[in-house]
Protein backbone atom coordinates (compact mmCIF):
# COMPACT_ATOMS: atom_id res chain seq x y z
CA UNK A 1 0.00 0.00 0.00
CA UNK A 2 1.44 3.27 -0.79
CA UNK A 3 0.57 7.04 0.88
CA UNK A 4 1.10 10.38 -0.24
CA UNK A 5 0.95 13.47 1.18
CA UNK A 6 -0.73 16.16 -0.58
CA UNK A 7 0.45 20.04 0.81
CA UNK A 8 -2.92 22.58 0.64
CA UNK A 9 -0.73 25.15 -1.34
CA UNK A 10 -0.82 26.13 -4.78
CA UNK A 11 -2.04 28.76 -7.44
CA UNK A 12 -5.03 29.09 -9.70
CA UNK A 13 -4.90 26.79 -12.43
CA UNK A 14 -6.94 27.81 -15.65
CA UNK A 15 -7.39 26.40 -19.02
CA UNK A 16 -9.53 28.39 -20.44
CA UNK A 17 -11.71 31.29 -20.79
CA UNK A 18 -14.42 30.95 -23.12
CA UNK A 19 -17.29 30.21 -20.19
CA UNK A 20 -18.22 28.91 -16.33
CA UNK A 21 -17.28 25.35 -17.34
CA UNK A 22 -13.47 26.41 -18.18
CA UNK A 23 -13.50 27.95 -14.27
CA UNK A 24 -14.75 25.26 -13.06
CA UNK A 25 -11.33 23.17 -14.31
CA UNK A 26 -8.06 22.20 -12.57
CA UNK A 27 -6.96 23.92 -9.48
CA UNK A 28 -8.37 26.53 -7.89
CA UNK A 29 -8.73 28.45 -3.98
CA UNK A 30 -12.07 29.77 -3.26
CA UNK A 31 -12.28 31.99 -0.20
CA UNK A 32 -9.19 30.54 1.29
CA UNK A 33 -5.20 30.84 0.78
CA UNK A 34 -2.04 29.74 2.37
CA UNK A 35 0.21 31.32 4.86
CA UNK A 36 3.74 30.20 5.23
CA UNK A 37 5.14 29.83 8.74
CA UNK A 38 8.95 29.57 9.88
CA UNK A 39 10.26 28.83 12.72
CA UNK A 40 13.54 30.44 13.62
CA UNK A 41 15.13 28.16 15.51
CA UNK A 42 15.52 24.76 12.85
CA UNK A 43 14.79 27.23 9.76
CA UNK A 44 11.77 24.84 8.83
CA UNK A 45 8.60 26.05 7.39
CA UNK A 46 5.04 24.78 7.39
CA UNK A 47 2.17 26.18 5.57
CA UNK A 48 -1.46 26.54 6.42
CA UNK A 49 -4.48 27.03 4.69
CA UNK A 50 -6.96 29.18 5.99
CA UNK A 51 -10.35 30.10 5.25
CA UNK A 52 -10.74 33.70 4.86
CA UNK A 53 -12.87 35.97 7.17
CA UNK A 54 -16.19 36.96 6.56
CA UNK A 55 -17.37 41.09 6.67
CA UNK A 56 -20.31 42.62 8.93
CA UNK A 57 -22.08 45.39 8.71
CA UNK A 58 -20.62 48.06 10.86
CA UNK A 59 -22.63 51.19 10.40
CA UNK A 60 -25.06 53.01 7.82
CA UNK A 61 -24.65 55.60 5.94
CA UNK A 62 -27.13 58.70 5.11
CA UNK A 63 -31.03 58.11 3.99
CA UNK A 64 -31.46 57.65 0.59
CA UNK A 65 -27.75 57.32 -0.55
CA UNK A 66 -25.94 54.64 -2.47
CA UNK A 67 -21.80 53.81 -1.28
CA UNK A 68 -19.19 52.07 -2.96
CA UNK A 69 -17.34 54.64 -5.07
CA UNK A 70 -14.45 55.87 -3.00
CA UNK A 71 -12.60 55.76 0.54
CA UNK A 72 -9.48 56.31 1.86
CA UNK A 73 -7.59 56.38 5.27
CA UNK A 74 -8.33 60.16 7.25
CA UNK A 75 -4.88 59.71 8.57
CA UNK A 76 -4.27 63.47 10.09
CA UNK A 77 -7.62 63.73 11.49
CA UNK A 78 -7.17 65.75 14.67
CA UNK A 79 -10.33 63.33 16.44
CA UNK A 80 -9.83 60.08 15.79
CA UNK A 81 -6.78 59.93 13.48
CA UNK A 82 -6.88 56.65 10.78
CA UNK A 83 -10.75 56.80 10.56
CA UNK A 84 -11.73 55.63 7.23
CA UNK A 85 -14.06 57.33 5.35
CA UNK A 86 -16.44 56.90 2.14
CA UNK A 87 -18.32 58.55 -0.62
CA UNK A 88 -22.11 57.98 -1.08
CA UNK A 89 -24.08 59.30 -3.97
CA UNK A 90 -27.76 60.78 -4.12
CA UNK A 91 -28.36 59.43 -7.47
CA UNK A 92 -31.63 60.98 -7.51
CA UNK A 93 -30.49 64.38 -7.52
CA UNK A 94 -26.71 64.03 -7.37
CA UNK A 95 -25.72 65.10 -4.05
CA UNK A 96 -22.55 63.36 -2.85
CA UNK A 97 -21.98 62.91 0.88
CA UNK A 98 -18.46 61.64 2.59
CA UNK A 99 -19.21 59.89 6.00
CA UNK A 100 -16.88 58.01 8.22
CA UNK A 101 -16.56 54.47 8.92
CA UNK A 102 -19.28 55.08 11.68
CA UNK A 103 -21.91 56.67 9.18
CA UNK A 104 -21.13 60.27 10.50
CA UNK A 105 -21.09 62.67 7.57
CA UNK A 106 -17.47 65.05 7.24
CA UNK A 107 -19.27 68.42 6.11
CA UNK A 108 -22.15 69.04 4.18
CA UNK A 109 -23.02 67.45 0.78
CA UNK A 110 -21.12 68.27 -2.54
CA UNK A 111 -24.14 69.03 -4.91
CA UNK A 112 -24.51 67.98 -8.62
CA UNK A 113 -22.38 65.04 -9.39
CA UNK A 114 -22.94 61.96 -10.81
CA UNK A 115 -19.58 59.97 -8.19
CA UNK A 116 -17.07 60.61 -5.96
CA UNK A 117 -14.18 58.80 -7.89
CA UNK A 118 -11.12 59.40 -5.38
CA UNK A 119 -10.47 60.75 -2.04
CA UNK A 120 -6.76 61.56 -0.86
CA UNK A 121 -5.61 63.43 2.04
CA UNK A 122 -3.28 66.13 2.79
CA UNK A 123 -1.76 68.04 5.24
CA UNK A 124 -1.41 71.93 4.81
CA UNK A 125 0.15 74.39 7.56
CA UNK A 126 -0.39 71.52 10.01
CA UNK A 127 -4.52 70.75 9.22
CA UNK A 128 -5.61 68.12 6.92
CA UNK A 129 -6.99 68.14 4.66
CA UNK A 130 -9.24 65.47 2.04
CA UNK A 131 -9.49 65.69 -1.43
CA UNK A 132 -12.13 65.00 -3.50
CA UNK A 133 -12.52 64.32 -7.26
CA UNK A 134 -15.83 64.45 -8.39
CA UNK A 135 -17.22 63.35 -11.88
CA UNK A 136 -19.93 65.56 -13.21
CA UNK A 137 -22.68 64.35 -15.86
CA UNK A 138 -22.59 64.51 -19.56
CA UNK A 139 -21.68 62.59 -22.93
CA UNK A 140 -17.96 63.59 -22.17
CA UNK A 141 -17.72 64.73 -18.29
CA UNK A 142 -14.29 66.80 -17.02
CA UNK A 143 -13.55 65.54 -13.31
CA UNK A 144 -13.77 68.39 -10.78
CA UNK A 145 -11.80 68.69 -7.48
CA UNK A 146 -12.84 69.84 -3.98
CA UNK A 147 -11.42 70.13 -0.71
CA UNK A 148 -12.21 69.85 2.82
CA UNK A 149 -9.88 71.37 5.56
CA UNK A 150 -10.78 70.09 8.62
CA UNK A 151 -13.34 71.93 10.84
CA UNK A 152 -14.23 73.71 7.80
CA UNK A 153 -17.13 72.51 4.51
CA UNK A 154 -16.08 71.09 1.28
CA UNK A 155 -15.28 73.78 -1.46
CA UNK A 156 -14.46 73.68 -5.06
CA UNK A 157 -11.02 73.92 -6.43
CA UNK A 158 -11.71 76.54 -9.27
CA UNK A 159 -8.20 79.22 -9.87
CA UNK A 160 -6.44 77.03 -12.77
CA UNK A 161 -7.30 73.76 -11.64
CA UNK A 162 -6.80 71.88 -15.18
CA UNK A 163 -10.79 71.26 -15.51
CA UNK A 164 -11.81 75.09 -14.87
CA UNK A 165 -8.81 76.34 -17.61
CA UNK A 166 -9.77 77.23 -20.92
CA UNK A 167 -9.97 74.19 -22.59
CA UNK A 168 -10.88 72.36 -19.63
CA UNK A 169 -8.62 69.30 -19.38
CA UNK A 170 -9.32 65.38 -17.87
CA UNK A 171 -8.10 64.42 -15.38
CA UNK A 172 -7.57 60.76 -14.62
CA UNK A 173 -6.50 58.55 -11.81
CA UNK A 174 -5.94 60.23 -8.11
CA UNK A 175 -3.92 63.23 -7.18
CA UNK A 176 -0.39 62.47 -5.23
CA UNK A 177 0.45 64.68 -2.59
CA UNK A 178 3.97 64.96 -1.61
CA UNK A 179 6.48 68.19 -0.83
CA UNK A 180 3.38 70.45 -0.07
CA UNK A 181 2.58 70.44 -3.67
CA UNK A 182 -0.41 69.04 -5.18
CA UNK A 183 -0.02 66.84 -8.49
CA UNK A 184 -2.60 65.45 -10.80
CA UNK A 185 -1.92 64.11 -14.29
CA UNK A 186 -4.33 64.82 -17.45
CA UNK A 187 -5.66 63.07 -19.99
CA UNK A 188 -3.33 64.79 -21.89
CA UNK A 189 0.15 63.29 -20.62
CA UNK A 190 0.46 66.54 -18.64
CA UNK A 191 1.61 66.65 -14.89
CA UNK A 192 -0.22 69.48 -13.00
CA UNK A 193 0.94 70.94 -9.98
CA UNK A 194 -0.86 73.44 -7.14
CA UNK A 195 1.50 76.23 -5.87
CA UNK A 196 3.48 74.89 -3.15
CA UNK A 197 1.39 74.59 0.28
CA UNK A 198 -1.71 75.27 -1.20
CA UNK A 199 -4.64 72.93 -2.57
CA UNK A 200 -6.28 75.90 -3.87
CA UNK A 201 -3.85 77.99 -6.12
CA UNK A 202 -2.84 76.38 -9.54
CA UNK A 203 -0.13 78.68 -11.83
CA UNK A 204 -1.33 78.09 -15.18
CA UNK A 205 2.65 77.26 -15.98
CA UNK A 206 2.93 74.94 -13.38
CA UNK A 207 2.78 71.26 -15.30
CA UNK A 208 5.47 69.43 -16.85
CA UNK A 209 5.45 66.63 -19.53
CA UNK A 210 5.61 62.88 -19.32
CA UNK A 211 6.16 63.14 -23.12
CA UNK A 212 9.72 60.45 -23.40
CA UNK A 213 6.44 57.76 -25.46
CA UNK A 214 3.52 58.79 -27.33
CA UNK A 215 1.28 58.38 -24.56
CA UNK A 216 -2.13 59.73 -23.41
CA UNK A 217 -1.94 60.13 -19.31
CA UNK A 218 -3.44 56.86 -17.11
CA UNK A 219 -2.65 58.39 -13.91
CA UNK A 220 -0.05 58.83 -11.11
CA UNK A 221 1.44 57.40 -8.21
CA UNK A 222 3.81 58.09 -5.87
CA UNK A 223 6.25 56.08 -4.79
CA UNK A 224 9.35 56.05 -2.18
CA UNK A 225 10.34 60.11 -2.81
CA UNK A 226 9.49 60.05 -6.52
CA UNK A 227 6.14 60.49 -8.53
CA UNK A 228 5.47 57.37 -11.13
CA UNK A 229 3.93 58.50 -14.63
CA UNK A 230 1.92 56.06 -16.06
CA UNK A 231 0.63 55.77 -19.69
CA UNK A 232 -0.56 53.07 -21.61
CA UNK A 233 2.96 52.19 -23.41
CA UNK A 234 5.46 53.81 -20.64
CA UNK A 235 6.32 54.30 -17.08
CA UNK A 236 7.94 57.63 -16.35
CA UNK A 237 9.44 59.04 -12.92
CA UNK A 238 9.83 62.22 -11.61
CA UNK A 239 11.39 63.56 -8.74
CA UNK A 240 11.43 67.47 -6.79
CA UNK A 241 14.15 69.23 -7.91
CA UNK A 242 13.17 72.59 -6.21
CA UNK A 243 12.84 74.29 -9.61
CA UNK A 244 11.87 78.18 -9.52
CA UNK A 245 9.46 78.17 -12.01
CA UNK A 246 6.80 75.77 -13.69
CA UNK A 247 6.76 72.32 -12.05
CA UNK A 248 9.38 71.42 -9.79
CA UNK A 249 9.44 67.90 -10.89
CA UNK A 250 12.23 66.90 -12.92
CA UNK A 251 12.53 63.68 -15.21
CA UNK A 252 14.94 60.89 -13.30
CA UNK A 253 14.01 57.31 -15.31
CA UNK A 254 11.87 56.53 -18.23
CA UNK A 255 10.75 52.44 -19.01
CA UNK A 256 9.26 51.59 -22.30
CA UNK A 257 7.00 49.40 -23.54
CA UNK A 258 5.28 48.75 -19.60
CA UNK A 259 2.22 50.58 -19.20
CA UNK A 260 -0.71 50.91 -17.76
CA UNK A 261 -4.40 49.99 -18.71
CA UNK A 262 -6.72 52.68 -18.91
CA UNK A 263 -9.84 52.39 -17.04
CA UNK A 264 -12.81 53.48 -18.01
CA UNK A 265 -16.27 55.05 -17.07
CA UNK A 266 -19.10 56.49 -19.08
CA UNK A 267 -16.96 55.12 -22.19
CA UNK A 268 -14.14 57.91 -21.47
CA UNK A 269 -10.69 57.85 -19.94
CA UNK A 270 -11.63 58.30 -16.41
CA UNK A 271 -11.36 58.61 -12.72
CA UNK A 272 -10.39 54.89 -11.07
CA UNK A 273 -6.85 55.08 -9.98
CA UNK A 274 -4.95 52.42 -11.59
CA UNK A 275 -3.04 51.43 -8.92
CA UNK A 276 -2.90 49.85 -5.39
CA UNK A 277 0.00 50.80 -2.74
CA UNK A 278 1.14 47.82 -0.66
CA UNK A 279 3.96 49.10 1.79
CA UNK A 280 6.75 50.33 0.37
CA UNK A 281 5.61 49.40 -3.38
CA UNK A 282 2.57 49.61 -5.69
CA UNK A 283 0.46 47.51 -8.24
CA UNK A 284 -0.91 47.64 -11.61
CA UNK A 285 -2.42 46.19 -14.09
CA UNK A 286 -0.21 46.93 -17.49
CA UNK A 287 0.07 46.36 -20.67
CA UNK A 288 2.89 45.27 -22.78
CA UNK A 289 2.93 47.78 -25.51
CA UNK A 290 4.90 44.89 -27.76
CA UNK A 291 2.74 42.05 -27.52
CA UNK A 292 -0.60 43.46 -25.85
CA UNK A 293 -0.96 41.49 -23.09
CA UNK A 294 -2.34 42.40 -19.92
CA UNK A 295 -0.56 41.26 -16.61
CA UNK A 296 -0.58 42.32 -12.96
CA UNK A 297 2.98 43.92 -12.07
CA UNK A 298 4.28 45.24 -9.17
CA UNK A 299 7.10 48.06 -8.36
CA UNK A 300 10.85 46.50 -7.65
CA UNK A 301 13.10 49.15 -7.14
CA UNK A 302 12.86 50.75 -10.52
CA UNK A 303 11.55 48.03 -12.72
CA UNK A 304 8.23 46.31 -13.31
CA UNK A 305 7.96 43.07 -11.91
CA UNK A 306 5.51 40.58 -13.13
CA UNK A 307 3.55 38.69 -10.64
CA UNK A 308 0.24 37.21 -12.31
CA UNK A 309 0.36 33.64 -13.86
CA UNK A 310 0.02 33.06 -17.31
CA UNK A 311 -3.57 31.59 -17.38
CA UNK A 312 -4.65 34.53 -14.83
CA UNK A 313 -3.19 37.08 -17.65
CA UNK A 314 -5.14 35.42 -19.98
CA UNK A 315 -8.47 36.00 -17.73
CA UNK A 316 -7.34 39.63 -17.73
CA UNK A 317 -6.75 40.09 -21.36
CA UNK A 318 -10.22 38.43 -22.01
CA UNK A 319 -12.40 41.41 -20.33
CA UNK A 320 -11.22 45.42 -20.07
CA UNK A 321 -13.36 45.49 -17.35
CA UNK A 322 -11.03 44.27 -14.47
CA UNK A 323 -9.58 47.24 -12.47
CA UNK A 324 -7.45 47.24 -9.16
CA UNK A 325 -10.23 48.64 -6.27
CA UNK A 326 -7.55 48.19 -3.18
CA UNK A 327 -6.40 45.83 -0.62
CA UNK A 328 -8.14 44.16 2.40
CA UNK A 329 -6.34 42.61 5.60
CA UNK A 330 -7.27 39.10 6.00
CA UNK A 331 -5.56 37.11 8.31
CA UNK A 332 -2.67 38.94 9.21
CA UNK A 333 -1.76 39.58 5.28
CA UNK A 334 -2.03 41.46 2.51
CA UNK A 335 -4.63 41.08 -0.74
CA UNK A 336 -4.74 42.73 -3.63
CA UNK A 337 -8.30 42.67 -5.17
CA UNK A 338 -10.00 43.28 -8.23
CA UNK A 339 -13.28 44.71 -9.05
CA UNK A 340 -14.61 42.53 -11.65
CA UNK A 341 -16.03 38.84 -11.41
CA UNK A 342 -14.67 36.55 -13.43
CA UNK A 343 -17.10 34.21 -15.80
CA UNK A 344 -17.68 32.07 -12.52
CA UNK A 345 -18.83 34.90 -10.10
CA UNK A 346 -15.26 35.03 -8.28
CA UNK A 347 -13.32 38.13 -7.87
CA UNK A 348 -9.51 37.54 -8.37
CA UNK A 349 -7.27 38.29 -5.62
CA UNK A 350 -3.17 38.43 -4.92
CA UNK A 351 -1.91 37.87 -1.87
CA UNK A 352 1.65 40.36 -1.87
CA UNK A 353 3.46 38.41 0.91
CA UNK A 354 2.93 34.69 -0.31
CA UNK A 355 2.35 35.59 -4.14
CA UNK A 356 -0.64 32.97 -4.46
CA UNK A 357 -3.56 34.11 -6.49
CA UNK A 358 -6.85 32.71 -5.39
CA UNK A 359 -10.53 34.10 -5.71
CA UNK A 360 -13.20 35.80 -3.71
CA UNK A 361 -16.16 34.38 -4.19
CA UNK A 362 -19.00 36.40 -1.59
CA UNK A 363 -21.85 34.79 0.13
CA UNK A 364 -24.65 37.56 0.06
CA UNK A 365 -26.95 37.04 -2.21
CA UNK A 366 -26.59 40.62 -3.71
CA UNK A 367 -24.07 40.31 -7.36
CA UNK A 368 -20.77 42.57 -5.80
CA UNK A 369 -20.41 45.48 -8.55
CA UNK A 370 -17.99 47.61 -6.99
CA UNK A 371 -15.97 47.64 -3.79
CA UNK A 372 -14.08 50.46 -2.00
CA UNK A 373 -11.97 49.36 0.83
CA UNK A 374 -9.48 50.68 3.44
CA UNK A 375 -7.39 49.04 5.97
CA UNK A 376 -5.91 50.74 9.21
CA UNK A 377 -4.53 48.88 12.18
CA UNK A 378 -5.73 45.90 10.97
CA UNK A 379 -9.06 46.15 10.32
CA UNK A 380 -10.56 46.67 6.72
CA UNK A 381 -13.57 48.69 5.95
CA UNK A 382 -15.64 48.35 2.83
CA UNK A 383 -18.56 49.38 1.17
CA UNK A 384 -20.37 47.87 -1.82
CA UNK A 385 -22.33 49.42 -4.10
CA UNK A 386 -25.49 47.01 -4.87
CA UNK A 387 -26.08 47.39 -1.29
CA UNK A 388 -27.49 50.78 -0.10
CA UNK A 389 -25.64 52.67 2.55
CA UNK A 390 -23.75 50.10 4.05
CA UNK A 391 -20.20 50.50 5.49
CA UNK A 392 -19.05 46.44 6.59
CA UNK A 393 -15.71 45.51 8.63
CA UNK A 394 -13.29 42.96 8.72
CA UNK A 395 -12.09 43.08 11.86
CA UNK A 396 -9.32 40.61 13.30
CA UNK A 397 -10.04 40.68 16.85
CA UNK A 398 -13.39 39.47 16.23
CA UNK A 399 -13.31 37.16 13.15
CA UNK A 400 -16.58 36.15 11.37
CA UNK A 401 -17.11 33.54 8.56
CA UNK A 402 -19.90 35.10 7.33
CA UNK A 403 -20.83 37.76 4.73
CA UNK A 404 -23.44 40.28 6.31
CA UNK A 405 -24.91 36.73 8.17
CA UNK A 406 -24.70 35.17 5.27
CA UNK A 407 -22.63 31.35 4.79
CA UNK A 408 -20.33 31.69 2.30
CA UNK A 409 -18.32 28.29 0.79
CA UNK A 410 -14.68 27.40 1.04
CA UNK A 411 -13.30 25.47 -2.04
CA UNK A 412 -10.02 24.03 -3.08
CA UNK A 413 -9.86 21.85 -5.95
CA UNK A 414 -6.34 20.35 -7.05
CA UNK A 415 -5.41 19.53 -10.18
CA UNK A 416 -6.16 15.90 -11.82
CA UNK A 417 -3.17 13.40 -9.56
CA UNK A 418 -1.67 10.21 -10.72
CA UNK A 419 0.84 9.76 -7.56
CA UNK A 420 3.59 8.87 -10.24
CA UNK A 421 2.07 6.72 -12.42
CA UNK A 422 -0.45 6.46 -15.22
CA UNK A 423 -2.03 2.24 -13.02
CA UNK A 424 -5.06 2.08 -12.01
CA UNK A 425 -5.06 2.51 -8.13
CA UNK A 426 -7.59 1.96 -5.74
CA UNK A 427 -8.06 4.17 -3.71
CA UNK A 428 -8.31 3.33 0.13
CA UNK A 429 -8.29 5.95 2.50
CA UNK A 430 -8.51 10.06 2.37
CA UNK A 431 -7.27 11.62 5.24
CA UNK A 432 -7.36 15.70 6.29
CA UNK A 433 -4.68 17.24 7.99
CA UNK A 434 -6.46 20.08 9.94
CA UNK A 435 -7.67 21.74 13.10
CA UNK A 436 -10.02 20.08 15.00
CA UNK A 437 -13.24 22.30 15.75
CA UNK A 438 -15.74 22.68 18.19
CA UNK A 439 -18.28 24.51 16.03
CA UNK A 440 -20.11 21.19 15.09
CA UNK A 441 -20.42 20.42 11.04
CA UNK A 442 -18.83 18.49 8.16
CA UNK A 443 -16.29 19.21 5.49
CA UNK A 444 -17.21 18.03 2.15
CA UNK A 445 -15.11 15.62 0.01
CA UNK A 446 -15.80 15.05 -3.82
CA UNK A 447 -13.49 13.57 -6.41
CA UNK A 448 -13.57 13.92 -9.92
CA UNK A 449 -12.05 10.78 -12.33
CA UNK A 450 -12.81 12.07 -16.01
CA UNK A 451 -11.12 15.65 -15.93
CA UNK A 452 -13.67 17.66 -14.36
CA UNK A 453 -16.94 16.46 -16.77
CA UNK A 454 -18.46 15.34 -13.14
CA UNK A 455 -17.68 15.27 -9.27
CA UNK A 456 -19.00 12.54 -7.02
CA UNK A 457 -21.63 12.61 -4.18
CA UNK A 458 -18.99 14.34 -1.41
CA UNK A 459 -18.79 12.21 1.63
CA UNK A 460 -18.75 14.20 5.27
CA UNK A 461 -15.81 14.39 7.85
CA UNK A 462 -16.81 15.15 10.75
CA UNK A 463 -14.32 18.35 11.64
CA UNK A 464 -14.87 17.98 15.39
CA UNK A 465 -13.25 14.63 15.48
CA UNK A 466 -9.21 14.00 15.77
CA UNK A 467 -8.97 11.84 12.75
CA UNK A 468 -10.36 13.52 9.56
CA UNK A 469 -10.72 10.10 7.65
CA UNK A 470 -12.58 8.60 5.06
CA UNK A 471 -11.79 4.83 4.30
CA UNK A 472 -15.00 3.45 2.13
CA UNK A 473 -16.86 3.44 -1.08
CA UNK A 474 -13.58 5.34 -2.76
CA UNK A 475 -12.82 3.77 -6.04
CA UNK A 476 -10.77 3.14 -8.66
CA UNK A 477 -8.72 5.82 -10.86
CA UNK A 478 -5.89 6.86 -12.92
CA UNK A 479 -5.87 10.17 -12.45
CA UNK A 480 -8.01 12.27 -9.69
CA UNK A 481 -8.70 15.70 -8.66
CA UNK A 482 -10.01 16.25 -5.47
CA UNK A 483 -12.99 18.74 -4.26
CA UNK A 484 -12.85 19.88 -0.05
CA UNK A 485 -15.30 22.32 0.57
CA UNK A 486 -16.93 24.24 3.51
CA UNK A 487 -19.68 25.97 4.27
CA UNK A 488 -19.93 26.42 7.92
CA UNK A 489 -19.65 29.69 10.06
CA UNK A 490 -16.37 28.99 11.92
CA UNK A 491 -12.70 28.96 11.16
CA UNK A 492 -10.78 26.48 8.85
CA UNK A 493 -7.01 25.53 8.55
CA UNK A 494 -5.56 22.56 6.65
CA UNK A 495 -1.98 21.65 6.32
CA UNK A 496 -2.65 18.82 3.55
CA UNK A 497 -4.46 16.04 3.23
CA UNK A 498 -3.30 12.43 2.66
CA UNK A 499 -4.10 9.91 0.03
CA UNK A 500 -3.54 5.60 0.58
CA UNK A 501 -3.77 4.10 -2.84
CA UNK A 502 -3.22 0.33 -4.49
CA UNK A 503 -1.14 0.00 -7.59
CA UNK A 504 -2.90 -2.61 -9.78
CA UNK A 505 -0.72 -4.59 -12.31
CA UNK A 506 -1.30 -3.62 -15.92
């Protein structure tokens, strides 16, 4: 009798893209992913797979709104510094109100827009102060920008601001703030800068180029002391050079052919900022202006690095609807998420310390359209925007495994095993390396012999006793992919699970 051990670990397998049934083969992570643990002492690591947490509604915002188009971090609030807040829209009449994480609106309404697509913060003469870019309607709407300064009400940004010059220019992506200066890039490929320590002032000389490619602008980010330029075909950085006159950014490094993907609303260049900041580096979804295909990358040192698989750059490339909405703390790490389901319902997601991709598939009934989220001292807040108002948490000092009270399922599914050889083997035993629980209720088993076309009846093991085993009814195969799923509100986490097989004589 032979036994293998089978580690939970792994990334997202797919072969194909055309519809659900392609998802639904080889191996995939459904509301779960792996952590690595070391111990210091022999050097040896173990890894665990863990079920993710759930989110719960944590407050409501105002009467009558709908959330889920922007939020950031209120890190220099003088009450409660690292309060997240949100944008809500009116859509009725266009009114746009910014709450906090506990549902308590900052100011008074911003009137007459159709979204809130970005709030940043910034601090000048020692009060913060937010940022808001707002989208106005119309065929071909110019993004506005207001600000808040703490303790005061939100006011337009009118003297020079690029969409109030003559030819009003778009602006896309979110503004960077860094040196007490201002900068927001237009459609255009321009940088725009405010006067230095001021939101509200903008020198109608103060821009500078990111003109080294052909490019229309994407957006900007900033990152370590320098501002990133991002286009569809190039990557440009700038730094502050101090200069006198017009922008003080000067040029310092130029990469061709690595872009970004333009994201788009109302049909137009637009508003989403197409990138997420993860520590001391940042994410995007570019382009390869040489072959045309559409990966994740990530920021190391000066150079893109690519970090999506092959078959989850072919999901992207299939739909231009996939755009970075920001990063949730689950578990202790880090997860880069997407905004658009892939043809199974899932939302793809990238975990930056282990590098596994895996997907989040929710368990509320309502179809997830858009998600804001931000994180601070652990906890994430979100809102959604197919459901009204509401402003949900997940929190790690109280863990749930539900969505809004709502069961959502666990699923790993491995690719098709032969254990080394192409024999028949009977299978005799399944066993589940895992944490025993004392919520009561089964994990479900199901095995699949003729590449995916069908899954068995899953048999139950019992999670609450020592041995996870199943040792019956079994059968025959040559090659097998195995189904564990899970469905109850408690915790999970699996090191592997191990398979006792019979080598028949062919």
């Amino acid at each position: 009798m032979a036994k293998q051990r089978i580690p939970l670990v792994g990334g997202t397998l797919r072969r194909g893209l055309s519809n659900a049934t392609n998802y639904a083969q080889d191996q995939s992570f459904y509301n779960c992913f792996y952590e690595i643990s070391k111990n210091p002492g022999s050097g040896q690591a173990a890894s665990y797979l863990n079920k993710r947490q759930g989110f719960s509604t944590f407050a409501i915002g105002p009467s009558g709104y709908v959330g889920g188009y922007a939020a950031t971090s209120w890190l220099g609030a003088a009450t409660n510094p690292g309060k997240v807040i949100f944008a809500f829209c009116k859509t009725a009449t266009g009114d746009n109100a910014i709450c906090d994480y506990a549902g308590t609106q900052v100011g008074i309404d911003i009137p007459g827009y159709i979204a809130c697509m970005s709030l940043t913060e910034t601090m000048i003469s020692g009060v913060s102060n937010l940022i808001a870019i707002m989208l106005p309607s119309g065929a071909t709407p110019v993004p506005e920008a207001w600000y808040f300064a703490e303790g005061g009400a939100w006011t337009k940004i009118a003297s020079n601001f690029p969409s109030n010059l003559g030819t009003p220019i778009r602006v896309v992506g979110e503004p960077v703030h860094m040196d007490g200066y201002m900068f927001i890039m237009g459609h255009n490929g321009r940088i725009y800068n405010s006067d230095l320590n001021s939101v509200t002032t903008w020198s109608t000389t103060g821009y500078i180029e990111a003109q080294q490619s052909p490019d229309v602008g994407c957006g900007l980010v900033k990152y370590k002391n320098m501002i990133v330029a991002l286009g569809p075909g190039s990557m440009e950085f700038f730094q502050n050079s101090g200069n006198a006159t017009g922008s003080p950014l000067t040029r310092v490094q130029y990469i061709s052919n690595i872009g970004c993907v333009p994201t788009y609303f109302v049909g137009i260049y637009q508003q989403y900022a197409p990138t997420v900041t993860v520590g001391d580096t940042f994410y995007w979804l570019g382009m390869d202006a040489r072959s045309g295909g559409v990966k994740l990358y990530r920021m190391n040192g000066m150079q893109p690095e690519e970090v999506s698989t092959p078959s989850i750059s072919r999901m992207f490339g299939a739909s231009i609807n996939f755009k970075l909405w920001g990063s949730l703390n689950l578990h202790g790490l880090t997860h880069v998420m997407f905004s658009s389901q892939s043809q199974d319902g899932s939302y793809p997601a990238y975990c930056h310390e282990t590098g596994q991709w895996w997907f989040f598939k929710p368990g509320e009934s309502d179809a997830i359209t858009r998600f804001h989220a931000s994180s601070y001292i652990g906890a994430s807040y979100l809102t959604n925007a197919s459901r009204n108002r509401y402003i949900a948490t997940v929190y790690p000092g109280t863990p749930v495994y539900q969505d809004n009270s709502t069961n959502f399922t666990m699923t790993v599914q491995t690719q098709p095993l032969d254990h080394g050889t192409d024999n028949l083997k009977e299978c005799t035993a399944f066993r589940l390396i895992a944490d025993t629980q004392t919520t009561a209720g089964n994990v479900g088993v199901a095995y699949s012999d003729n590449d995916y076309s069908s899954f068995s009846t899953a048999k139950n093991i019992d999670m609450t006793l020592q041995q996870k085993k199943l040792d019956a009814g079994l059968g025959w195969f040559r090659r097998r992919s195995w189904k564990i799923t899970e469905t109850v509100n408690r915790p999970f986490r699996a090191q592997a699970f191990e398979v006792e097989f019979e080598v028949a004589e062919e």
